[in-house]
C-alpha atoms as a PDB file:
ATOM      1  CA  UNK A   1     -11.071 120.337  91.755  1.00  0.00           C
ATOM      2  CA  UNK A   2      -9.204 118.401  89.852  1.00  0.00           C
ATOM      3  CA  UNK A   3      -9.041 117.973  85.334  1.00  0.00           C
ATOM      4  CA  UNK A   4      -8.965 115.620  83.136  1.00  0.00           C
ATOM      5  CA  UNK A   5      -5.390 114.731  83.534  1.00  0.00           C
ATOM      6  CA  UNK A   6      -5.358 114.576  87.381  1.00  0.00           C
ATOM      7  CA  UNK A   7      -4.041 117.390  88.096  1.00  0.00           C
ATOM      8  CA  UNK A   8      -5.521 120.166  90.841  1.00  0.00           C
ATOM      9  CA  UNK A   9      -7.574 123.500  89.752  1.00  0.00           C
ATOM     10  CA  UNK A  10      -7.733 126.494  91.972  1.00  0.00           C
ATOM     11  CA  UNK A  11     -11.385 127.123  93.180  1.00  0.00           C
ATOM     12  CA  UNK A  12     -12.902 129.841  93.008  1.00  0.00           C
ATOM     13  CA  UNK A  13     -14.479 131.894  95.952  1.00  0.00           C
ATOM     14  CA  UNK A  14     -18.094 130.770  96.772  1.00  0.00           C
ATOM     15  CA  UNK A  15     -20.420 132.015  98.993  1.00  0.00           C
ATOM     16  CA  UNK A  16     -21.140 130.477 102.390  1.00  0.00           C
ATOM     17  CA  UNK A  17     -22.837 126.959 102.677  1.00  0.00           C
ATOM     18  CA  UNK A  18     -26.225 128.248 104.243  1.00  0.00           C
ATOM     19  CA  UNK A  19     -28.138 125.318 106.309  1.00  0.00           C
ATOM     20  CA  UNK A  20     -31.848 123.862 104.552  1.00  0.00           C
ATOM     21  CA  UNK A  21     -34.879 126.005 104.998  1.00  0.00           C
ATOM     22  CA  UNK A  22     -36.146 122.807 106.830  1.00  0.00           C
ATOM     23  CA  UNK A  23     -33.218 122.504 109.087  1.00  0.00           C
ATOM     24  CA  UNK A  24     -34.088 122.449 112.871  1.00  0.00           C
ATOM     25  CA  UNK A  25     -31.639 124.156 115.209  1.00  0.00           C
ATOM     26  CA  UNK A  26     -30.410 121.658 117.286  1.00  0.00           C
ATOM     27  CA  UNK A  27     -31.229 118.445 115.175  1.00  0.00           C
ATOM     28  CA  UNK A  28     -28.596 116.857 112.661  1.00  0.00           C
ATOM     29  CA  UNK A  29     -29.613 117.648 109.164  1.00  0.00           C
ATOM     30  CA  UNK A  30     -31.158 114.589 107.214  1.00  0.00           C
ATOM     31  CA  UNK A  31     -28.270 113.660 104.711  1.00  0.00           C
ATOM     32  CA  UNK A  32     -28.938 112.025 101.193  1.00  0.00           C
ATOM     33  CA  UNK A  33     -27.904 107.811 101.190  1.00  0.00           C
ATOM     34  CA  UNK A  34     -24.339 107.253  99.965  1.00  0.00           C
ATOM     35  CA  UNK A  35     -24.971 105.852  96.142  1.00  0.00           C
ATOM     36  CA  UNK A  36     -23.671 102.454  95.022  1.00  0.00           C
ATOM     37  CA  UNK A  37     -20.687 102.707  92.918  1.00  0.00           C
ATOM     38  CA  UNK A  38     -19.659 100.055  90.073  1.00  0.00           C
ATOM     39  CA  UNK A  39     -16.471 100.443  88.277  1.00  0.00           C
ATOM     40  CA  UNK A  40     -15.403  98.338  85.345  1.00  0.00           C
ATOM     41  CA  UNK A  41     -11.663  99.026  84.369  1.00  0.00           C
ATOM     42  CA  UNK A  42     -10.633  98.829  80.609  1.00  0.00           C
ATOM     43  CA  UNK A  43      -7.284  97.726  80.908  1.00  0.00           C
ATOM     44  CA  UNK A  44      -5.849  94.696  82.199  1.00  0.00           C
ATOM     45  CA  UNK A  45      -3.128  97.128  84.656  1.00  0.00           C
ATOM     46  CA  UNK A  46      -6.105  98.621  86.459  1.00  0.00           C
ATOM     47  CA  UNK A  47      -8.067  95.329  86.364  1.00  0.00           C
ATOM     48  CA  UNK A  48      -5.734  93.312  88.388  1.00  0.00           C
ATOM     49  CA  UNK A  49      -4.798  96.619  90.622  1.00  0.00           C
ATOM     50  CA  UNK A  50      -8.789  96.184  91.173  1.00  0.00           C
ATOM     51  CA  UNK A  51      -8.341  93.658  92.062  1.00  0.00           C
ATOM     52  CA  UNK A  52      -5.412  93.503  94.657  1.00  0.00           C
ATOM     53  CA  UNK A  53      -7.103  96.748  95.968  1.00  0.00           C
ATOM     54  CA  UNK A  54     -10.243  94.059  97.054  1.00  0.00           C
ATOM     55  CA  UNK A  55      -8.095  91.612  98.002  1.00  0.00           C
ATOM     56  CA  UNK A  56      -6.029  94.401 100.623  1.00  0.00           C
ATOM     57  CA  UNK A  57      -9.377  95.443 101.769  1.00  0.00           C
ATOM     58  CA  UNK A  58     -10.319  91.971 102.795  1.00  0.00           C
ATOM     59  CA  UNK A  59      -7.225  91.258 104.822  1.00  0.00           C
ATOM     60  CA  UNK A  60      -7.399  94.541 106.300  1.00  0.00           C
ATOM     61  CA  UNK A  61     -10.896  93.757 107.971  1.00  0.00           C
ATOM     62  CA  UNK A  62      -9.856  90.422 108.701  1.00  0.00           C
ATOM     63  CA  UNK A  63      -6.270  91.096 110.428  1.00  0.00           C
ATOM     64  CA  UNK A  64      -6.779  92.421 113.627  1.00  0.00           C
ATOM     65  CA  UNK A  65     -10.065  90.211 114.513  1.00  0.00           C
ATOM     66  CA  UNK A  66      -8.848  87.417 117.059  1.00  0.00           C
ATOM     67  CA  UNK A  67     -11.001  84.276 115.772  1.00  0.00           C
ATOM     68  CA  UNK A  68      -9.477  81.569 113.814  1.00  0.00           C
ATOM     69  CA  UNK A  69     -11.968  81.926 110.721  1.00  0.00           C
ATOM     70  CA  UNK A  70     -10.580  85.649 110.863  1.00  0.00           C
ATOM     71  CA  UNK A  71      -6.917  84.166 110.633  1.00  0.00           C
ATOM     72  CA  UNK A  72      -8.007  82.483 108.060  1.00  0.00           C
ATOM     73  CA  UNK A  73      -9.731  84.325 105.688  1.00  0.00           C
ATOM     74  CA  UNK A  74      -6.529  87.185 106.208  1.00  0.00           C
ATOM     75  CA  UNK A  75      -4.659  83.984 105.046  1.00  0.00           C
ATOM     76  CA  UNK A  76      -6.559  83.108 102.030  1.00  0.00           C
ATOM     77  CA  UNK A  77      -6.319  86.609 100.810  1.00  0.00           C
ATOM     78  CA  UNK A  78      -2.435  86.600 101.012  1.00  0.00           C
ATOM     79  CA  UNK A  79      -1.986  83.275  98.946  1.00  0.00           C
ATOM     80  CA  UNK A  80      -4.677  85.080  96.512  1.00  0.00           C
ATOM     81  CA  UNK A  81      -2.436  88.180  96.596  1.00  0.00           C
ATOM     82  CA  UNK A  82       0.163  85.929  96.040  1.00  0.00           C
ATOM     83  CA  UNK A  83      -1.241  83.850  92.986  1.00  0.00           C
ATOM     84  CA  UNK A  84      -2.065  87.368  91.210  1.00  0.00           C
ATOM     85  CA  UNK A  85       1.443  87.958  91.931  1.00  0.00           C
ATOM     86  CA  UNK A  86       3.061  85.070  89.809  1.00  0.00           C
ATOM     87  CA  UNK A  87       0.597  85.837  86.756  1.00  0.00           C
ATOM     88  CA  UNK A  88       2.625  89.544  85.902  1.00  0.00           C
ATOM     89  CA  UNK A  89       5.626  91.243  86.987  1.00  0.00           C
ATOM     90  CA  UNK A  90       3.704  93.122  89.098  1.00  0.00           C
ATOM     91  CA  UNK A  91       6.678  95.921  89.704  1.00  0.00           C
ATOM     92  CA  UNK A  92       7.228  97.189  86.533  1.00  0.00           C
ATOM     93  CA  UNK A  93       3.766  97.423  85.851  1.00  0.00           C
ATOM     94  CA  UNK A  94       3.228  99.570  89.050  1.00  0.00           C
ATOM     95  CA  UNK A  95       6.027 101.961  88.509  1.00  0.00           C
ATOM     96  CA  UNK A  96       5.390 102.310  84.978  1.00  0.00           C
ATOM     97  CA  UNK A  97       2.111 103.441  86.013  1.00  0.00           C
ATOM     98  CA  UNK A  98       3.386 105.745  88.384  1.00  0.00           C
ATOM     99  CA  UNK A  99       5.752 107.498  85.638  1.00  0.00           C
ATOM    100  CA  UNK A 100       3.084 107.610  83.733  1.00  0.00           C
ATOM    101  CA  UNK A 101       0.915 109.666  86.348  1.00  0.00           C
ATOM    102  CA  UNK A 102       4.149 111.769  86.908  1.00  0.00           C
ATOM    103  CA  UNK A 103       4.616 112.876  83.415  1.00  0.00           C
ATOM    104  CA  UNK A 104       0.784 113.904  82.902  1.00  0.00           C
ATOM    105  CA  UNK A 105       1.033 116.130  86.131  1.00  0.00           C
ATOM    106  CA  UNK A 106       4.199 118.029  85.134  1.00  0.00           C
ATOM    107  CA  UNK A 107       2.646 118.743  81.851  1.00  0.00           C
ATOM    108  CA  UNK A 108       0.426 121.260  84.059  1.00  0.00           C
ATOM    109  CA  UNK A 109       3.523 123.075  85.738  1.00  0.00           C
ATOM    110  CA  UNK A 110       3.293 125.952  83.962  1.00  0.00           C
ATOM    111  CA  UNK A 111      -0.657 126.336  83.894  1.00  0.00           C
ATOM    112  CA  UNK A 112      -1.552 129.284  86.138  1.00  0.00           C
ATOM    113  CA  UNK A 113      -4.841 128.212  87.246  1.00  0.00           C
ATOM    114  CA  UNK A 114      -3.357 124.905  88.418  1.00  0.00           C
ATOM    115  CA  UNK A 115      -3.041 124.810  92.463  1.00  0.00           C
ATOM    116  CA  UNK A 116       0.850 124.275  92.768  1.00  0.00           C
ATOM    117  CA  UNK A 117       1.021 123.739  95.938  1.00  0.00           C
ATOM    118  CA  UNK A 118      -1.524 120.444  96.018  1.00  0.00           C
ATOM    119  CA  UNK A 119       0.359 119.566  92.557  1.00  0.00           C
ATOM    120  CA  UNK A 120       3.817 119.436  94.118  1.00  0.00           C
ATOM    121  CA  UNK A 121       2.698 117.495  97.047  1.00  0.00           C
ATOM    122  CA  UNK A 122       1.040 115.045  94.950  1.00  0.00           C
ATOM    123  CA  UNK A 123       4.134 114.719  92.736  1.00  0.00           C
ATOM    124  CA  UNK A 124       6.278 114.158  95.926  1.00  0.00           C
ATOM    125  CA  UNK A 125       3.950 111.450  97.355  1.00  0.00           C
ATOM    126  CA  UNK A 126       4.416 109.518  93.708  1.00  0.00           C
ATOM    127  CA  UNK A 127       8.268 110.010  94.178  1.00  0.00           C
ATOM    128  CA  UNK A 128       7.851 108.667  97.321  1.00  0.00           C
ATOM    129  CA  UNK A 129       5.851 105.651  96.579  1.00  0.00           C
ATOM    130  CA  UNK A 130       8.513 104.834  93.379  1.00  0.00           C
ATOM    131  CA  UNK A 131      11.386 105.457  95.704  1.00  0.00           C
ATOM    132  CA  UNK A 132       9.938 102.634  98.397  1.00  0.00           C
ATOM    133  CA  UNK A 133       8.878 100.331  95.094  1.00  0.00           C
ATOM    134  CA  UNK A 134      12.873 100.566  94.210  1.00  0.00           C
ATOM    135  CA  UNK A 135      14.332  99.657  97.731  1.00  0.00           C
ATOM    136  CA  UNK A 136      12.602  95.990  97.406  1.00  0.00           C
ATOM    137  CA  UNK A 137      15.245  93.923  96.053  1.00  0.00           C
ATOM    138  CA  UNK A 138      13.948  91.492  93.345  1.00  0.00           C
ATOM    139  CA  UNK A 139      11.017  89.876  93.355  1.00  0.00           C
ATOM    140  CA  UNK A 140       8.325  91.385  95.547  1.00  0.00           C
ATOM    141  CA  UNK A 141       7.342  88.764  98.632  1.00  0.00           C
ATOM    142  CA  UNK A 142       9.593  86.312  97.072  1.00  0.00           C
ATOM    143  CA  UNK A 143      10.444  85.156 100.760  1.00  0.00           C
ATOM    144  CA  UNK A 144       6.385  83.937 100.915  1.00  0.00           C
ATOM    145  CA  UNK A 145       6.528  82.184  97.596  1.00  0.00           C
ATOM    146  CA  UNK A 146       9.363  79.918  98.870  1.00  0.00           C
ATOM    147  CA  UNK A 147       7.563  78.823 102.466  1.00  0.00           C
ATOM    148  CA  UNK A 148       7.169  75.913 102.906  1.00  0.00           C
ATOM    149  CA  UNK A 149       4.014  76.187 105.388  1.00  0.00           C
ATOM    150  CA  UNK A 150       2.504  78.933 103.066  1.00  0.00           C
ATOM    151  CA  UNK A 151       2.924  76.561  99.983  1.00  0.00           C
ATOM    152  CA  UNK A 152       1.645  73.410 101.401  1.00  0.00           C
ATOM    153  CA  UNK A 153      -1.318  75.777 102.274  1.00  0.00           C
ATOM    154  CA  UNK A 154      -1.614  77.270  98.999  1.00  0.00           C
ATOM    155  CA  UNK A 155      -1.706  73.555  97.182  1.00  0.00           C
ATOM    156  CA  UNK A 156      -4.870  73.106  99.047  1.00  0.00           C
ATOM    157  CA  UNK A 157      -6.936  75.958  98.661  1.00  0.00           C
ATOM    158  CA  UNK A 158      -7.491  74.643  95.083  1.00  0.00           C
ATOM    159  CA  UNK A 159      -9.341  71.867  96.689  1.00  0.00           C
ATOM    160  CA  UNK A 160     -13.216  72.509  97.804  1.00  0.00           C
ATOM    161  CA  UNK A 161     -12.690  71.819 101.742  1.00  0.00           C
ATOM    162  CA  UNK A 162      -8.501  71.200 101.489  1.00  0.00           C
ATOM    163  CA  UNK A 163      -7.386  72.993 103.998  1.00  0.00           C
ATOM    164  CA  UNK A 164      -9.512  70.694 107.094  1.00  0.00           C
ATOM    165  CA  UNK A 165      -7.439  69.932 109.910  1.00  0.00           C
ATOM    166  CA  UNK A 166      -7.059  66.505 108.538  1.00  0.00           C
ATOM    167  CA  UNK A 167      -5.398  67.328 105.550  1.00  0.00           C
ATOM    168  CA  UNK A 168      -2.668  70.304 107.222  1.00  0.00           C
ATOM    169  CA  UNK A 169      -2.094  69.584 110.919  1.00  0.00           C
ATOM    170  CA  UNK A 170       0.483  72.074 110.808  1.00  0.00           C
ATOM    171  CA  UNK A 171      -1.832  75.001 110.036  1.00  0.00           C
ATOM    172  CA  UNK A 172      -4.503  73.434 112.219  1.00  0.00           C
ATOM    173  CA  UNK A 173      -1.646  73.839 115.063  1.00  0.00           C
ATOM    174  CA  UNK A 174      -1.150  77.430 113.978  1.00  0.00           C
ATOM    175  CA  UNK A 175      -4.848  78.280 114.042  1.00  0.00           C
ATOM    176  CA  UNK A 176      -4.666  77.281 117.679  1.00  0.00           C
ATOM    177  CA  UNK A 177      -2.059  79.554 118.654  1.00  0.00           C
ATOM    178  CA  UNK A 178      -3.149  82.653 120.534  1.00  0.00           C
ATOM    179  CA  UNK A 179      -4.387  84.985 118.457  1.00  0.00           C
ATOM    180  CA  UNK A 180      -1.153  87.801 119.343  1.00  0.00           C
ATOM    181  CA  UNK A 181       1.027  85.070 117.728  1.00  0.00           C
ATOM    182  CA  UNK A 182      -1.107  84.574 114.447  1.00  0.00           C
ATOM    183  CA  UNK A 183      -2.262  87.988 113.840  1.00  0.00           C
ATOM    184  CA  UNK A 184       2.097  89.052 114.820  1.00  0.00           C
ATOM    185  CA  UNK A 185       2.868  86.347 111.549  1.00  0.00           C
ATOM    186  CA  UNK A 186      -0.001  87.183 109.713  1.00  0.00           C
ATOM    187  CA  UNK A 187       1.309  90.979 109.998  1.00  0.00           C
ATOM    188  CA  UNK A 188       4.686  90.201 108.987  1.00  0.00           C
ATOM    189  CA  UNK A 189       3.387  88.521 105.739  1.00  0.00           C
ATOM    190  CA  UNK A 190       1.303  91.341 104.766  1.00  0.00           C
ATOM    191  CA  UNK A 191       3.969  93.264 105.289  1.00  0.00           C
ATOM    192  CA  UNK A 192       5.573  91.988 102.034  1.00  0.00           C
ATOM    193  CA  UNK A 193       3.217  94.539 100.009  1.00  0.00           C
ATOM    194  CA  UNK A 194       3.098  97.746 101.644  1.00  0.00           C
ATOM    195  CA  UNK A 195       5.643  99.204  99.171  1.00  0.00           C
ATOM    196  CA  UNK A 196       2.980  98.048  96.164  1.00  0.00           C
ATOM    197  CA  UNK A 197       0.228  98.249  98.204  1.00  0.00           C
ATOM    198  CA  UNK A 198       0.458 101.971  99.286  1.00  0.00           C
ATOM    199  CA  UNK A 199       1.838 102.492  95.316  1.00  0.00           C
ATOM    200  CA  UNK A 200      -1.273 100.884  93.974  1.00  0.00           C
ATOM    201  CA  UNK A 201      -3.817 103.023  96.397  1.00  0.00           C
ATOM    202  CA  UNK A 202      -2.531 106.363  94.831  1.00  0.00           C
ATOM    203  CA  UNK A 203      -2.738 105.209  91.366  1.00  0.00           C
ATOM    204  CA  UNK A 204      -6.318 104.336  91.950  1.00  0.00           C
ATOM    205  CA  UNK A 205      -6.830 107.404  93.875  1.00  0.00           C
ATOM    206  CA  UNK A 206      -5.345 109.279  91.150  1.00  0.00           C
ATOM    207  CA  UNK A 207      -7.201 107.622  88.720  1.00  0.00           C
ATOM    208  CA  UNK A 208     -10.888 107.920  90.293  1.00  0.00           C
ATOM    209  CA  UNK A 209     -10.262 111.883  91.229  1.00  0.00           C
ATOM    210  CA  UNK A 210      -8.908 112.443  87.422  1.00  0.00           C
ATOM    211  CA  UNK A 211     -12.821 112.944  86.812  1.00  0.00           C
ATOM    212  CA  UNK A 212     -15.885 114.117  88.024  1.00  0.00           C
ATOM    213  CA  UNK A 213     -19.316 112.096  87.759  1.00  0.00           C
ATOM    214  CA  UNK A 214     -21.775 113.819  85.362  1.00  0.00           C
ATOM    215  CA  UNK A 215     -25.371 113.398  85.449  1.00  0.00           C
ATOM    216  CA  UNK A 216     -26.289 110.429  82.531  1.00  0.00           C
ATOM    217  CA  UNK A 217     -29.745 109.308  81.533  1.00  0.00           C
ATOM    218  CA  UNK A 218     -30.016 105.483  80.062  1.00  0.00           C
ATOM    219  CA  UNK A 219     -32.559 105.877  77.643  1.00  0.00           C
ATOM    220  CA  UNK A 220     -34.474 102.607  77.881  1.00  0.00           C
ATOM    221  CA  UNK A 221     -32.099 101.217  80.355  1.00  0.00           C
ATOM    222  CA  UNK A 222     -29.046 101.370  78.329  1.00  0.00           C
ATOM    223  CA  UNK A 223     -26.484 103.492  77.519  1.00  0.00           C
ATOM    224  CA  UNK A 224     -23.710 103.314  75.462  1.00  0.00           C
ATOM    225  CA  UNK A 225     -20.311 105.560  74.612  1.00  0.00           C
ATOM    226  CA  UNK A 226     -17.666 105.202  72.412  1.00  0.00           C
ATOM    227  CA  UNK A 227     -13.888 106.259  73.331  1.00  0.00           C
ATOM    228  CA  UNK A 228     -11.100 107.775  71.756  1.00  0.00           C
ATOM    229  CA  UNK A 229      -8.658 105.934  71.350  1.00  0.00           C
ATOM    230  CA  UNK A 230      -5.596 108.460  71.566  1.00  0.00           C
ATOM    231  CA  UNK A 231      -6.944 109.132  75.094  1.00  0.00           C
ATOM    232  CA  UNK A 232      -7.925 105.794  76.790  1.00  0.00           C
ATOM    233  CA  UNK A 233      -9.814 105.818  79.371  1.00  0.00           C
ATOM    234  CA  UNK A 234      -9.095 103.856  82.103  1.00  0.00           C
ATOM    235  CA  UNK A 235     -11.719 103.052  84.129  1.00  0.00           C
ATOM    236  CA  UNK A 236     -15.456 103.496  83.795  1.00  0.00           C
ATOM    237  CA  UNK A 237     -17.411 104.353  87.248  1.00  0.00           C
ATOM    238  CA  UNK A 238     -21.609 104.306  87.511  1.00  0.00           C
ATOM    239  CA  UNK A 239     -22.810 105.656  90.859  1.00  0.00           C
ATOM    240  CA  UNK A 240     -26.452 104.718  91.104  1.00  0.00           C
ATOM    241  CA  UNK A 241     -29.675 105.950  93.699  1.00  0.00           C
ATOM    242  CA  UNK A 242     -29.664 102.927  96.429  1.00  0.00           C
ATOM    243  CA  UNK A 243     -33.799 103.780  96.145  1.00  0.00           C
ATOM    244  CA  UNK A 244     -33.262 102.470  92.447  1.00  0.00           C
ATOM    245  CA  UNK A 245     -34.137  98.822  91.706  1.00  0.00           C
ATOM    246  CA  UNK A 246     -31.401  98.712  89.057  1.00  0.00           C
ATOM    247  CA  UNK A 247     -27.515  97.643  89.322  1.00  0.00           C
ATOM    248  CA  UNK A 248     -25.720  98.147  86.541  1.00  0.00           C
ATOM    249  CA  UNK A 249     -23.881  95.513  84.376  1.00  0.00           C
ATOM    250  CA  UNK A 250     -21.165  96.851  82.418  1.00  0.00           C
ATOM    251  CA  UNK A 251     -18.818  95.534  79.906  1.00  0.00           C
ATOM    252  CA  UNK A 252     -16.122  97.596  77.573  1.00  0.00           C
ATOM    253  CA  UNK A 253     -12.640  97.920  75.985  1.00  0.00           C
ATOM    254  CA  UNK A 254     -10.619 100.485  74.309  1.00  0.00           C
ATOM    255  CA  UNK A 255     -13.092 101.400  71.698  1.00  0.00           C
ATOM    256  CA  UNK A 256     -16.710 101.796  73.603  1.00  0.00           C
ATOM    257  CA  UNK A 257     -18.316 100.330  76.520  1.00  0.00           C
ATOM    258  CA  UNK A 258     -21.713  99.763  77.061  1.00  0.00           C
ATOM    259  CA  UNK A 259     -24.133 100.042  80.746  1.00  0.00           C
ATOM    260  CA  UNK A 260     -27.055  97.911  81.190  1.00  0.00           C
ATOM    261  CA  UNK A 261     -29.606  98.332  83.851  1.00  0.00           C
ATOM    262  CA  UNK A 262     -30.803  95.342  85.308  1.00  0.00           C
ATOM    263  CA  UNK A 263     -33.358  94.654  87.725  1.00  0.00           C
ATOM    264  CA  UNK A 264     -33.063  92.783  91.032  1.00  0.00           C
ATOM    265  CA  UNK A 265     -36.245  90.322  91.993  1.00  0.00           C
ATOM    266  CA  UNK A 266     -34.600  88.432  93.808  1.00  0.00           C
ATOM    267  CA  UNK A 267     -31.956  86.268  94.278  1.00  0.00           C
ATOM    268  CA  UNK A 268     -33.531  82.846  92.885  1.00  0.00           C
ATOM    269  CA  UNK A 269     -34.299  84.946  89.834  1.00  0.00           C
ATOM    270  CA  UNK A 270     -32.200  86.146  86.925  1.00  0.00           C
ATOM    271  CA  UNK A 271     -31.939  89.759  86.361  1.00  0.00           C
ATOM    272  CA  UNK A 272     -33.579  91.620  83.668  1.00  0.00           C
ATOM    273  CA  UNK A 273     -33.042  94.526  82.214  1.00  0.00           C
ATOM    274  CA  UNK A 274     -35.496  97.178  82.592  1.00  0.00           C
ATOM    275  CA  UNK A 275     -36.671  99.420  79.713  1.00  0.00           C
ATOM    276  CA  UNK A 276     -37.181 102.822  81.949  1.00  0.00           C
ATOM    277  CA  UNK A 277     -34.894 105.595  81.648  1.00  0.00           C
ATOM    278  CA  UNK A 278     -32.703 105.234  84.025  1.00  0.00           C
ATOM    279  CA  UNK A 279     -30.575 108.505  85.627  1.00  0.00           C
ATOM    280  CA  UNK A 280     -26.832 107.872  86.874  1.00  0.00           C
ATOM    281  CA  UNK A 281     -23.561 109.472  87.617  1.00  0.00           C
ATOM    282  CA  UNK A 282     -21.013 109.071  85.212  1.00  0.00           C
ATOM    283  CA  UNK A 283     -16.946 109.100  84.785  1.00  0.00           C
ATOM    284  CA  UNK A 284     -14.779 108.450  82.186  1.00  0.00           C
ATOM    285  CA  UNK A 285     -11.494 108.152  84.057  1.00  0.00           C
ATOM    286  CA  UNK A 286      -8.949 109.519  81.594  1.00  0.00           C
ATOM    287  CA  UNK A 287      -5.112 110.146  82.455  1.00  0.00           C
END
């Protein structure tokens, strides 16, 4: 279990899980439907590490598929990736993070019901993660930024339909190469951000397992909270019934933020928001 700050708690002892009093021996239990999760972060450091999270994800799926239009969309994240990157100094803003993480978890040292063993391998794995962040040498991916063939691509994406054959018969060659040889350079690329990219998947781990969800009723579809400011919270995550008709629209700073449920007709229509109560899982991701 783990508190407010991040840190692990020692469980205590429970009894047995016993099976359902409908359970059939020999048939797989009937499990509830994994809820749909919305987050809305409340800084602009966890809103752009959102961000390259989605962004990783993408080229993750994409990488080891063999078409072209796989090779491609792994290729449009990277330049994304890489546009993010020349908006922020991306390293100082990771490692700051990860000090800060470091410092709230050694607070709890000397707290006897904290699970030391858990807490010193999660301090290690931040060490390790800083350490790696330190041993690139200036600019992270600076090597892509400077390609030629990456930045001819990269001019065109800008354009609705730039990148036809037409337009860059250099990366129409490339898409034509077998797929070992695209997905091998593709690889290498992505390579560029595993130091931030493994850095940035603890901090969010960290982050989302500082709290637990709480049950939350909307009263007439909304709900809002307001924060305190000495302890900002981070990030804001709803976890809704998929058997709900409702997603939920949220919108916040440092102060308050505010969850509206809206309803779904369709996707000609607008949504609306409903005036039910509306029950949801809540956390207030503090560190």
């Amino acid at each position: 279990m783990t508190t407010s700050s991040g840190t692990i708690v020692k469980e205590r002892p429970t009894k047995d899980h016993a099976e359902p009093a409908d359970a059939v021996p020999g048939k797989p239990v009937k499990t509830a439907p994994e809820k749909v999760l919305y987050e809305q972060p409340l800084n602009e450091r966890i809103r752009t590490f959102l961000r390259l999270e989605y962004l990783f994800k993408q080229a993750s799926y994409h990488l080891p598929r063999e078409s072209e239009w796989d090779s491609r969309a792994t290729l449009t994240c990277i330049l994304e990736i890489l546009d993010i990157f020349g908006n922020t100094n991306l390293k100082s803003e990771t490692l700051k993070e990860l000090e800060r993480h470091s410092a709230s978890m050694k607070r709890h040292e000397q707290n006897p019901d904290i699970d030391h063993a858990q807490l010193s391998s999660l301090l290690s794995e931040i060490s390790a993660r800083m350490e790696g962040m330190h041993q690139v040498n200036g600019q992270i991916a600076n090597q892509l930024k400077s390609s030629e063939f990456l930045v001819s691509i990269r001019k065109r994406c800008a354009i609705p339909g730039g990148t036809c054959d037409f337009d860059l018969p250099a990366f129409h060659y490339w898409l034509k190469q077998p797929s070992k040889s695209r997905t091998r350079d593709l690889a290498l690329w992505l390579g560029h951000f595993d130091a931030i990219g493994q850095a940035i998947q603890l901090i969010l781990q960290l982050t989302r397992n500082s709290t637990a969800m709480q049950l939350t009723l909307a009263n007439g579809g909304v709900y809002q909270r307001t924060l305190d400011p000495n302890r900002p919270c981070q990030l804001v995550r709803i976890a809704l019934s998929p058997d709900l008709p409702y997603f939920a629209e949220l919108s916040g700073g440092r102060h308050r933020f505010t969850a509206r449920f809206m309803m779904f007709p369709n996707a000609e229509a607008r949504g609306k928001q409903t005036d039910q109560d509306v029950e949801f899982d809540l956390a207030c991701c503090v560190i």
